[in-house]
C-alpha atoms as a PDB file:
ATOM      1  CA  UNK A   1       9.542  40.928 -87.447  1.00  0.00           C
ATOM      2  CA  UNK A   2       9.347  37.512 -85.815  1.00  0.00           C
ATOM      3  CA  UNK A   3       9.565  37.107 -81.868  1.00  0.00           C
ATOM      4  CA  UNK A   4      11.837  34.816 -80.538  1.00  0.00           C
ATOM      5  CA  UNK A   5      10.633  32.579 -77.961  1.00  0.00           C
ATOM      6  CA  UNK A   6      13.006  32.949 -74.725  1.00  0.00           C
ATOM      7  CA  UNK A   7      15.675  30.325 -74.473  1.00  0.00           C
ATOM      8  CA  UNK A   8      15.759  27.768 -72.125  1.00  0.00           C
ATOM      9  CA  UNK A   9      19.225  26.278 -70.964  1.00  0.00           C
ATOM     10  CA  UNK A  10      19.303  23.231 -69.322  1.00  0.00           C
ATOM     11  CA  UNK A  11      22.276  23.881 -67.072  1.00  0.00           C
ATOM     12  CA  UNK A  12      20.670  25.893 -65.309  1.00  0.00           C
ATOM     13  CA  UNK A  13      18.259  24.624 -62.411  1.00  0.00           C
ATOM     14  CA  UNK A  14      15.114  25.616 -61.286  1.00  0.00           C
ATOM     15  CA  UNK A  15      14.788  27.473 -58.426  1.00  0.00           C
ATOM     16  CA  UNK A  16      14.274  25.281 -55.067  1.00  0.00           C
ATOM     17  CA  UNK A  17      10.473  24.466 -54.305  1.00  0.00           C
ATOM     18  CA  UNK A  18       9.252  26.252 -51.327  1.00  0.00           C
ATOM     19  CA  UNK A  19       8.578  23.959 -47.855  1.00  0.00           C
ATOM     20  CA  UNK A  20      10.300  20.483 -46.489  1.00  0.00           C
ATOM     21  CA  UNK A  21      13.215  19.698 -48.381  1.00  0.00           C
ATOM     22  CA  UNK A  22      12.288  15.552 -49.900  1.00  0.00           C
ATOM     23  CA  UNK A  23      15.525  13.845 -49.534  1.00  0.00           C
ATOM     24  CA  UNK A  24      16.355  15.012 -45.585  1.00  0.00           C
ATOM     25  CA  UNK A  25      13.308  13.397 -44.936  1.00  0.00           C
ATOM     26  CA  UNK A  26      13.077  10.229 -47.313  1.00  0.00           C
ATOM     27  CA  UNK A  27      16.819   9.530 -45.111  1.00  0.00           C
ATOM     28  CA  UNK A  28      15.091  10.227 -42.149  1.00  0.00           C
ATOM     29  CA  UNK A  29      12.205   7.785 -42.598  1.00  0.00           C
ATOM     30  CA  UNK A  30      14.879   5.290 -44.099  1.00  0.00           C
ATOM     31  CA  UNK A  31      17.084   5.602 -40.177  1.00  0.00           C
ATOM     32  CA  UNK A  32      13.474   4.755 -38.446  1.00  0.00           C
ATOM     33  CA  UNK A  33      12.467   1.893 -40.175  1.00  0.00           C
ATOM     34  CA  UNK A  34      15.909   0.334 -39.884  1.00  0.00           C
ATOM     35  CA  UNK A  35      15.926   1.280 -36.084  1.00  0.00           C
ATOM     36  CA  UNK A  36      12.045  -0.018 -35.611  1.00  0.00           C
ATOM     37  CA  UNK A  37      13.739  -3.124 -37.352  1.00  0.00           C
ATOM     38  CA  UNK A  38      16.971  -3.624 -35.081  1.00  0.00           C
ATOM     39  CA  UNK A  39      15.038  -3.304 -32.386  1.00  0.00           C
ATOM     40  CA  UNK A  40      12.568  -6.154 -33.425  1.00  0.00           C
ATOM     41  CA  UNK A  41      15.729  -8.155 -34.101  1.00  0.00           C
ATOM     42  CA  UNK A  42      17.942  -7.750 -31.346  1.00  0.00           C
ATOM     43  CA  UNK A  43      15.579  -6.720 -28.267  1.00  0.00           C
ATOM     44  CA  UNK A  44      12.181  -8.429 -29.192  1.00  0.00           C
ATOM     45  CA  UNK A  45      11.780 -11.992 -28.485  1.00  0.00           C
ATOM     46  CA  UNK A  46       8.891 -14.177 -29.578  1.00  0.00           C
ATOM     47  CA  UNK A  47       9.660 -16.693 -26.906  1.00  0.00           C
ATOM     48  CA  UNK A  48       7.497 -15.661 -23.906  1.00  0.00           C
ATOM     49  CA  UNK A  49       9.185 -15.133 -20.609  1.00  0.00           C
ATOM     50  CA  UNK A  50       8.568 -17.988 -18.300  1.00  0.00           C
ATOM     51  CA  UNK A  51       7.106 -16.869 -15.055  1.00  0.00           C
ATOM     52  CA  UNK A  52       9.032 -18.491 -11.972  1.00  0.00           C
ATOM     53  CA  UNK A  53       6.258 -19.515  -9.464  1.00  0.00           C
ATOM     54  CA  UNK A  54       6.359 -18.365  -5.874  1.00  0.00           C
ATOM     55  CA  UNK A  55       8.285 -20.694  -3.878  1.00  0.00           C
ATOM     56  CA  UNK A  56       6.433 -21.619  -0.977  1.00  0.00           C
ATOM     57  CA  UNK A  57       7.387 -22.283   2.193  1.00  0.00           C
ATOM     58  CA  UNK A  58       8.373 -25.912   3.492  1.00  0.00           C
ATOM     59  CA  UNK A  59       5.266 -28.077   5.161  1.00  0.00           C
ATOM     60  CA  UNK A  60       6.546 -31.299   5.863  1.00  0.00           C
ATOM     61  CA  UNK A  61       6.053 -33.704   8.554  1.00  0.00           C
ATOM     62  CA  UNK A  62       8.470 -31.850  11.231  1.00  0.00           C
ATOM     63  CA  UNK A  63       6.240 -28.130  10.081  1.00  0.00           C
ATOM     64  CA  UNK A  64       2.719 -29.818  10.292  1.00  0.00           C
ATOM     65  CA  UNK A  65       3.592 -31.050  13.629  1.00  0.00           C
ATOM     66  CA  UNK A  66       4.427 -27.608  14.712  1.00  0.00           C
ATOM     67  CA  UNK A  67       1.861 -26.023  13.151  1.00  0.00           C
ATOM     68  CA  UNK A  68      -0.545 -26.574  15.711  1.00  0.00           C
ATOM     69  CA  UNK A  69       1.635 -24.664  18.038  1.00  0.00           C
ATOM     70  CA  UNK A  70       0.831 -21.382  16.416  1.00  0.00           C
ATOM     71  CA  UNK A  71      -2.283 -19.588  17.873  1.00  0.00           C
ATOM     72  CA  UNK A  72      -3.937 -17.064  15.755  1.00  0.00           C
ATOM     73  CA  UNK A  73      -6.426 -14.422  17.839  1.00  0.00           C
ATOM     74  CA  UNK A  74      -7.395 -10.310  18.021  1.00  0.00           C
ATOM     75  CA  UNK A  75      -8.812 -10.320  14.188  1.00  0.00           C
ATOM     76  CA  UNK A  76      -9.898  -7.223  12.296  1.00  0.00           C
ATOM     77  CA  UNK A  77     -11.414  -6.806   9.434  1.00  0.00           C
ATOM     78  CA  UNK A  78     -11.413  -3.373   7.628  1.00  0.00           C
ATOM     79  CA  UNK A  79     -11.324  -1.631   4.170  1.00  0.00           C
ATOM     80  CA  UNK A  80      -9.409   0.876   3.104  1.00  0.00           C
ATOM     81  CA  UNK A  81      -8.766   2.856  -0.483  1.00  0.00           C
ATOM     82  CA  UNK A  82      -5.152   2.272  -2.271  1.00  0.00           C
ATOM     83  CA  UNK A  83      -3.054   4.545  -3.897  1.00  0.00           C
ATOM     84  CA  UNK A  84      -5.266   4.031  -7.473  1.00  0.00           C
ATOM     85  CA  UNK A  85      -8.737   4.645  -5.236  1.00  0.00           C
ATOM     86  CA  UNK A  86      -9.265   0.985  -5.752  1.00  0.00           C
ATOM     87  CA  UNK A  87     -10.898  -0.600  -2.232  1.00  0.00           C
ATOM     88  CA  UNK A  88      -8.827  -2.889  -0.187  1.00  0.00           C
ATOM     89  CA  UNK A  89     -10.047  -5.330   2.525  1.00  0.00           C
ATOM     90  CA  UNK A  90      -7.232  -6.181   5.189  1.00  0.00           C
ATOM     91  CA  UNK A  91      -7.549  -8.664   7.676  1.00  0.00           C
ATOM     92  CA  UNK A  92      -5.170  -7.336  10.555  1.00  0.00           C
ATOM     93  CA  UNK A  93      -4.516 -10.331  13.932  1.00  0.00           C
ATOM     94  CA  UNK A  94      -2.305 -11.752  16.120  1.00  0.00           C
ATOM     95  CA  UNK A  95       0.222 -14.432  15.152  1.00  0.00           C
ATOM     96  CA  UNK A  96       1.859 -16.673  18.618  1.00  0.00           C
ATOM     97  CA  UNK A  97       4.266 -19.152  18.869  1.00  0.00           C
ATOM     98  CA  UNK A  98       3.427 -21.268  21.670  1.00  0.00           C
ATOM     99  CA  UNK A  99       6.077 -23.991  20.617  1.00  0.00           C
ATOM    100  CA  UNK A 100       9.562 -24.169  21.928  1.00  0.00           C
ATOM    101  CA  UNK A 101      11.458 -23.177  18.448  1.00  0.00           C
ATOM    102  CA  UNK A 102      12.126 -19.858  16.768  1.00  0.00           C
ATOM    103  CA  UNK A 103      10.408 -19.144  13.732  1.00  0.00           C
ATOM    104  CA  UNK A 104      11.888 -17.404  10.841  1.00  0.00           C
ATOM    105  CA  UNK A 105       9.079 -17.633   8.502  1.00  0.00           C
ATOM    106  CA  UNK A 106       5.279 -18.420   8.927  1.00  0.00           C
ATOM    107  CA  UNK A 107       2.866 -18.772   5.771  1.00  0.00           C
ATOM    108  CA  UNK A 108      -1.076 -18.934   5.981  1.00  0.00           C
ATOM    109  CA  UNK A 109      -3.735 -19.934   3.718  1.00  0.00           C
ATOM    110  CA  UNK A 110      -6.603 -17.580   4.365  1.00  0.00           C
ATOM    111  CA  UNK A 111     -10.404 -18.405   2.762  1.00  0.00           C
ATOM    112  CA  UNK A 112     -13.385 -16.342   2.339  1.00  0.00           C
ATOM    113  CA  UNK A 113     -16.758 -17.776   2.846  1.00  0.00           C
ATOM    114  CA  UNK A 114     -20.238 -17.032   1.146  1.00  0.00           C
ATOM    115  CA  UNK A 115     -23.652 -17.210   3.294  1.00  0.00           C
ATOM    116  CA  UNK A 116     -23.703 -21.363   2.017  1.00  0.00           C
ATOM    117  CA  UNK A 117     -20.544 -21.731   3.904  1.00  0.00           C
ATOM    118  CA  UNK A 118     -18.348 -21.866   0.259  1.00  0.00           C
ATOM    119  CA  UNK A 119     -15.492 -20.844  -0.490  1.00  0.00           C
ATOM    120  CA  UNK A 120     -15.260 -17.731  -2.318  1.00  0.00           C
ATOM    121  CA  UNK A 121     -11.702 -16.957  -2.404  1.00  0.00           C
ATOM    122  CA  UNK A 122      -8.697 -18.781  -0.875  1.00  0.00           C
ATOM    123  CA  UNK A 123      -5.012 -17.169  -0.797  1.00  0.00           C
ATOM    124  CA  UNK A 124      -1.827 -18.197   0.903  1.00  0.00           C
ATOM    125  CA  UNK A 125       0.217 -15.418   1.767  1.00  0.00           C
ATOM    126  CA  UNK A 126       3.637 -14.931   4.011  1.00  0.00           C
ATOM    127  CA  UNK A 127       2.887 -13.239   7.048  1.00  0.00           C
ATOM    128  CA  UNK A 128       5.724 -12.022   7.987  1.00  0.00           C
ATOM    129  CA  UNK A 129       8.464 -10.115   5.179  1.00  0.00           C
ATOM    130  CA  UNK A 130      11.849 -12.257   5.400  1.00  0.00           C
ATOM    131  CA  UNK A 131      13.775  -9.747   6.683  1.00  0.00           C
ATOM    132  CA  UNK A 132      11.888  -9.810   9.877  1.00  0.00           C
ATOM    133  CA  UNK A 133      13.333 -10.980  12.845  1.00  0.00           C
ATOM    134  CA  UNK A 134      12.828 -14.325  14.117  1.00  0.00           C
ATOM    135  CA  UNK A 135       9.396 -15.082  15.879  1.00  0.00           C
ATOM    136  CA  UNK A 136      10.648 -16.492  19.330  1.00  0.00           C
ATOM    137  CA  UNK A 137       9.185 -19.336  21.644  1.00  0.00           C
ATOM    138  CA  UNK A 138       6.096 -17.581  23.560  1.00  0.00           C
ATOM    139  CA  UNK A 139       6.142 -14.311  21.614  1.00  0.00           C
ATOM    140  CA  UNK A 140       3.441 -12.548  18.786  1.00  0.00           C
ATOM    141  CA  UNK A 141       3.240 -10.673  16.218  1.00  0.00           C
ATOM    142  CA  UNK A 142       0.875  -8.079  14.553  1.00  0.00           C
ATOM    143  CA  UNK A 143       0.371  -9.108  10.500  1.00  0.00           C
ATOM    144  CA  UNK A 144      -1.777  -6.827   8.041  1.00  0.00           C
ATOM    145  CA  UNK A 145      -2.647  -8.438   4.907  1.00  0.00           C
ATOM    146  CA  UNK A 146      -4.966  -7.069   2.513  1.00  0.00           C
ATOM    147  CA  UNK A 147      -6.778  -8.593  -0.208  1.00  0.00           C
ATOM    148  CA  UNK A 148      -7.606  -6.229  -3.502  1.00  0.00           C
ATOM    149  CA  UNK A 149     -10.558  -8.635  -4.967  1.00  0.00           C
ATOM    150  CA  UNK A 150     -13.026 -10.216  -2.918  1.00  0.00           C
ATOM    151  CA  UNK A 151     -16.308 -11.370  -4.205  1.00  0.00           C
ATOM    152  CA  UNK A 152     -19.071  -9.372  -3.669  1.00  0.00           C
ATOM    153  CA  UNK A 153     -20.722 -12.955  -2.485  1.00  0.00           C
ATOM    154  CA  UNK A 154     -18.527 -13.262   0.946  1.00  0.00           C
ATOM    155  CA  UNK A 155     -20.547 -13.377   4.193  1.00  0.00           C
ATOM    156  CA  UNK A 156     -18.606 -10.646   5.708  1.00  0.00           C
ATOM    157  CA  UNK A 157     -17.421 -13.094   8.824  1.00  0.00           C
ATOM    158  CA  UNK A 158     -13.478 -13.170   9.054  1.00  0.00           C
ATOM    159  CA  UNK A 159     -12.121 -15.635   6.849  1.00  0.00           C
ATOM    160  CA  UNK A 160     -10.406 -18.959   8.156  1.00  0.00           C
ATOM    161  CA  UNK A 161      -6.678 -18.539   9.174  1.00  0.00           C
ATOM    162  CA  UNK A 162      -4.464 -22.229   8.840  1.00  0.00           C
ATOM    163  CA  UNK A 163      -0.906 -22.354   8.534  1.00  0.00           C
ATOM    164  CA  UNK A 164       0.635 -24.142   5.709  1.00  0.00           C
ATOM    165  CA  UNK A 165       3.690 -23.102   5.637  1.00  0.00           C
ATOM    166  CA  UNK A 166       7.268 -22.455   8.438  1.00  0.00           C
ATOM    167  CA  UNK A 167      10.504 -21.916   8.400  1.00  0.00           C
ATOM    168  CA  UNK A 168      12.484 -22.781  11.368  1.00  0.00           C
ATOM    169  CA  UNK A 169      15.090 -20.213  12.410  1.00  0.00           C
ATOM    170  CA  UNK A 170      18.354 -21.859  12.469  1.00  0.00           C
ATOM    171  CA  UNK A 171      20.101 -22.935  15.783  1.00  0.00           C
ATOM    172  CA  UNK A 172      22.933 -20.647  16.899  1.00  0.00           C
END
């Protein structure tokens, strides 16, 4: 008697292969790469961003003429750590208007020195934030500004202090 091998019908399927089911995932590859691609299309642009530069303050005739009228005095020098433990020098002083007009804005150019009398590092910075109120005829005003980088070469003397920079407060 002759065995019969054991039918095989192809309607019927196998059974389902254990772990990830294939096409779930081939559709959720497919939604990435179109959404890594939209994104490059739409949002990404080759075209770098131009950088507006910091407007300066006006130093004309009428401001250099002024300038003279504003004293600097009491300076400090001192170092402190940030909020990322990096170290910070400040240079705290004294601003005075000794002229007859009200000052809304006052910008200085500060330098560092090295022991040959170079300069290490020069940086003109607003002393005052805009908001501030006006600095009146025969009044001062205490400015902290701090500096995150300066050479290891400086000569440890307070830097130079010039103005180079006002803004008159307007007339009422």
């Amino acid at each position: 008697m002759a065995t019969q091998a054991p039918r095989t019908s192809f309607a019927t399927r196998p059974p389902p292969a254990e772990g990830f089911p294939r096409r779930p995932a081939f559709i959720l590859a497919a939604v990435a790469v179109l959404a890594v691609a939209a994104y490059f299309v739409f949002f990404h642009s080759t075209e770098p961003v131009p950088v507006k530069p910091a407007a300066h303050l006006p130093f004309g005739p009428e401001e250099q003429a002024y300038a003279a009228k504003i004293q600097f005095g009491n300076f400090a020098m001192s170092r402190a750590e940030n909020f990322l433990n990096q170290e910070v020098t400040i240079l705290s002083g004294d601003a005075v208007n000794t002229g007859d007009l009200a000052l809304r804005g006052i910008e200085v150019t500060i330098e560092f020195q090295n022991d040959m009398q170079q300069i290490i590092l020069r940086e003109t910075r607003p002393l005052f934030a805009t908001s501030a109120p006006p600095l009146e005829p025969g009044k001062s005003a205490h400015f902290d500004i701090s500096f995150d980088h300066v050479p290891p070469s400086w000569n440890m003397q307070t830097p130079s202090v010039r103005v180079s920079g006002l803004r008159f407060a307007k007339a009422k």
